[in-house]
Protein backbone atom coordinates (compact mmCIF):
# COMPACT_ATOMS: atom_id res chain seq x y z
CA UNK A 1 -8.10 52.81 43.90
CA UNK A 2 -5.71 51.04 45.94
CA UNK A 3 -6.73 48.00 44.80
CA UNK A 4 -5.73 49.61 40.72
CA UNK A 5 -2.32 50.44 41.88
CA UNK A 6 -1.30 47.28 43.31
CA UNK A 7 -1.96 45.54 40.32
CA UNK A 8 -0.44 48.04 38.00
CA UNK A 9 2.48 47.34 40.22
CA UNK A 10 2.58 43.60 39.98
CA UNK A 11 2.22 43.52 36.23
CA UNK A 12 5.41 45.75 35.74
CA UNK A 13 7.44 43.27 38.05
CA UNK A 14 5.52 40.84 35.55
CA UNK A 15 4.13 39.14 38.54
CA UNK A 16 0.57 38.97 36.84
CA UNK A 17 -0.52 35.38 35.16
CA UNK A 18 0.09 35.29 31.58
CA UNK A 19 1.78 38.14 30.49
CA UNK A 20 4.59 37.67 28.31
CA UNK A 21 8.23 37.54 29.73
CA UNK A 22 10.25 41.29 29.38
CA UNK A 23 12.66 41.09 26.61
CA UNK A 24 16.34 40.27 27.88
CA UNK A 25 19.32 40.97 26.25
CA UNK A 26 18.60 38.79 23.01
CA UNK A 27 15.46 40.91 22.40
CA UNK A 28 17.26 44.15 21.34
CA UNK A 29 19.29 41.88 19.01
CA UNK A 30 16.03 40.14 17.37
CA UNK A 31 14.21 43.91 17.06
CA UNK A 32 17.43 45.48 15.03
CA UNK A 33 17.21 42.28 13.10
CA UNK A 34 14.94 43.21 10.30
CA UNK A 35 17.24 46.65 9.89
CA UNK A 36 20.12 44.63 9.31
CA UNK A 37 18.57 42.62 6.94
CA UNK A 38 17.38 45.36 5.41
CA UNK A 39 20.37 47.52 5.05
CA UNK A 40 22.27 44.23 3.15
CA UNK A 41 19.73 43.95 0.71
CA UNK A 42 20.02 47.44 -0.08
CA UNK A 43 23.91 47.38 0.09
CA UNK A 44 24.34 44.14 -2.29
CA UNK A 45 21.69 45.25 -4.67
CA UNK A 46 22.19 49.18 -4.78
CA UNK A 47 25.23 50.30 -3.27
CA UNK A 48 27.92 47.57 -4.59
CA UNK A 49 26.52 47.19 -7.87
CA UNK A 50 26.72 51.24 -7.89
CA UNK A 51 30.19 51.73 -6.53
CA UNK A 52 31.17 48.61 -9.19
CA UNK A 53 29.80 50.91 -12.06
CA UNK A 54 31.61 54.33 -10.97
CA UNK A 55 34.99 52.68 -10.91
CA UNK A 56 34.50 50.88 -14.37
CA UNK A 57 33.74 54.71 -15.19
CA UNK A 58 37.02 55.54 -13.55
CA UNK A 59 39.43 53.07 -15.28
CA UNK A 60 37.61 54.32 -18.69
CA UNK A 61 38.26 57.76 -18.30
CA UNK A 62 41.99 56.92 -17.06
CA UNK A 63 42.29 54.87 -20.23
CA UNK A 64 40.79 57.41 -22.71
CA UNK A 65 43.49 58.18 -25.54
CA UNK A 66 44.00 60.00 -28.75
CA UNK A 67 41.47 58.54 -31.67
CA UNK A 68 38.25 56.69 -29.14
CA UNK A 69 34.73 57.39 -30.16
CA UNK A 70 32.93 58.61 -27.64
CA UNK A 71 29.44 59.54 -26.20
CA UNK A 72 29.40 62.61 -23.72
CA UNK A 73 26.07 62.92 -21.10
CA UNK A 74 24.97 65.57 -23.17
CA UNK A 75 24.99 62.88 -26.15
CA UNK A 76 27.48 64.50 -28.36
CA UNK A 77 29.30 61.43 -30.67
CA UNK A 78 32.74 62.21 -31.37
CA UNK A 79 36.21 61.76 -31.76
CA UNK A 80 38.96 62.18 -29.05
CA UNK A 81 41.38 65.27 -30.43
CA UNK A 82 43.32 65.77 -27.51
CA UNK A 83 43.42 64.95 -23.62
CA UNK A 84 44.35 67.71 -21.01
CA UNK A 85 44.23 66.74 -17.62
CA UNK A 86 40.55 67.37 -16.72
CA UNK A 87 39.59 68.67 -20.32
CA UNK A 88 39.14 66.30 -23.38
CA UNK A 89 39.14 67.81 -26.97
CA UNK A 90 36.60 65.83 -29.03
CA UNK A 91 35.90 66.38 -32.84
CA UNK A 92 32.48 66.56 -33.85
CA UNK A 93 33.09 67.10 -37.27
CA UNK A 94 35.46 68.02 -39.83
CA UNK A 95 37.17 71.55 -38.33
CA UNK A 96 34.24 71.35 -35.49
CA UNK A 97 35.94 70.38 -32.11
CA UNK A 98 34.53 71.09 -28.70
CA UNK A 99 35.85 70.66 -24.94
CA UNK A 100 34.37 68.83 -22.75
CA UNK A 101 35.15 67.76 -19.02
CA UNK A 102 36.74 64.40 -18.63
CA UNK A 103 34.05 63.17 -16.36
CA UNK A 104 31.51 64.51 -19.05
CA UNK A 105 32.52 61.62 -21.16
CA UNK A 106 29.33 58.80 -20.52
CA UNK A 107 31.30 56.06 -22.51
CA UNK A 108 33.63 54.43 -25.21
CA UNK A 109 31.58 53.65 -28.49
CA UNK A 110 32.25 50.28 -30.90
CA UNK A 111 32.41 49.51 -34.21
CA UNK A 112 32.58 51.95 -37.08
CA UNK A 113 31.41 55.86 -37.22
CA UNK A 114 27.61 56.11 -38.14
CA UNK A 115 27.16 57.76 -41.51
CA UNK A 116 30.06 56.38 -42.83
């Protein structure tokens, strides 16, 4: 028994032949490494591209005026009436307006009206 102990001793003053060195100061470095690199992958290809997209969203919504087409999340297509602060009138057809939520509006459409 005594014979266990002393060994188990030497080998965590890493006395015994062979066993790898205890990791100094550069080892807690080189085990968060991989996180790092993990976290700016996820950051240039999720978060900024993300973040990028919302404020393109942003300067839309601040630019939204009397007369754009537009597509709401809900996928109504109309036409821009009027613009409240946080409410936007949009005509859906003739006499047929709705209000919807500024940030409700998904985008700006192009081109000319379907159906027309």
């Amino acid at each position: 028994m005594g014979s266990f102990l002393t060994m188990a001793w030497a080998q965590d003053a890493g006395g015994a032949p062979g066993a790898a060195p205890s990791a100094g100061p550069g080892g807690m470095f080189v085990s968060f490494l991989p996180f790092v690199l993990i976290f700016g992958v996820f950051y240039f290809l999720l978060i900024l591209p993300q973040q990028r997209k919302q404020k393109k969203h942003r300067a839309m919504l601040e630019a939204l005026k009397k007369g754009d087409r537009v597509l709401t999340t809900g996928g109504v297509l109309g036409t821009v009436a009027a613009i409240q602060q946080n409410v936007v009138t949009v005509q859906v057809a003739d006499n047929v307006r709705i209000k919807v939520r500024r940030e409700y509006i998904a985008e700006l459409q192009e081109g000319p009206e379907e159906g027309a």
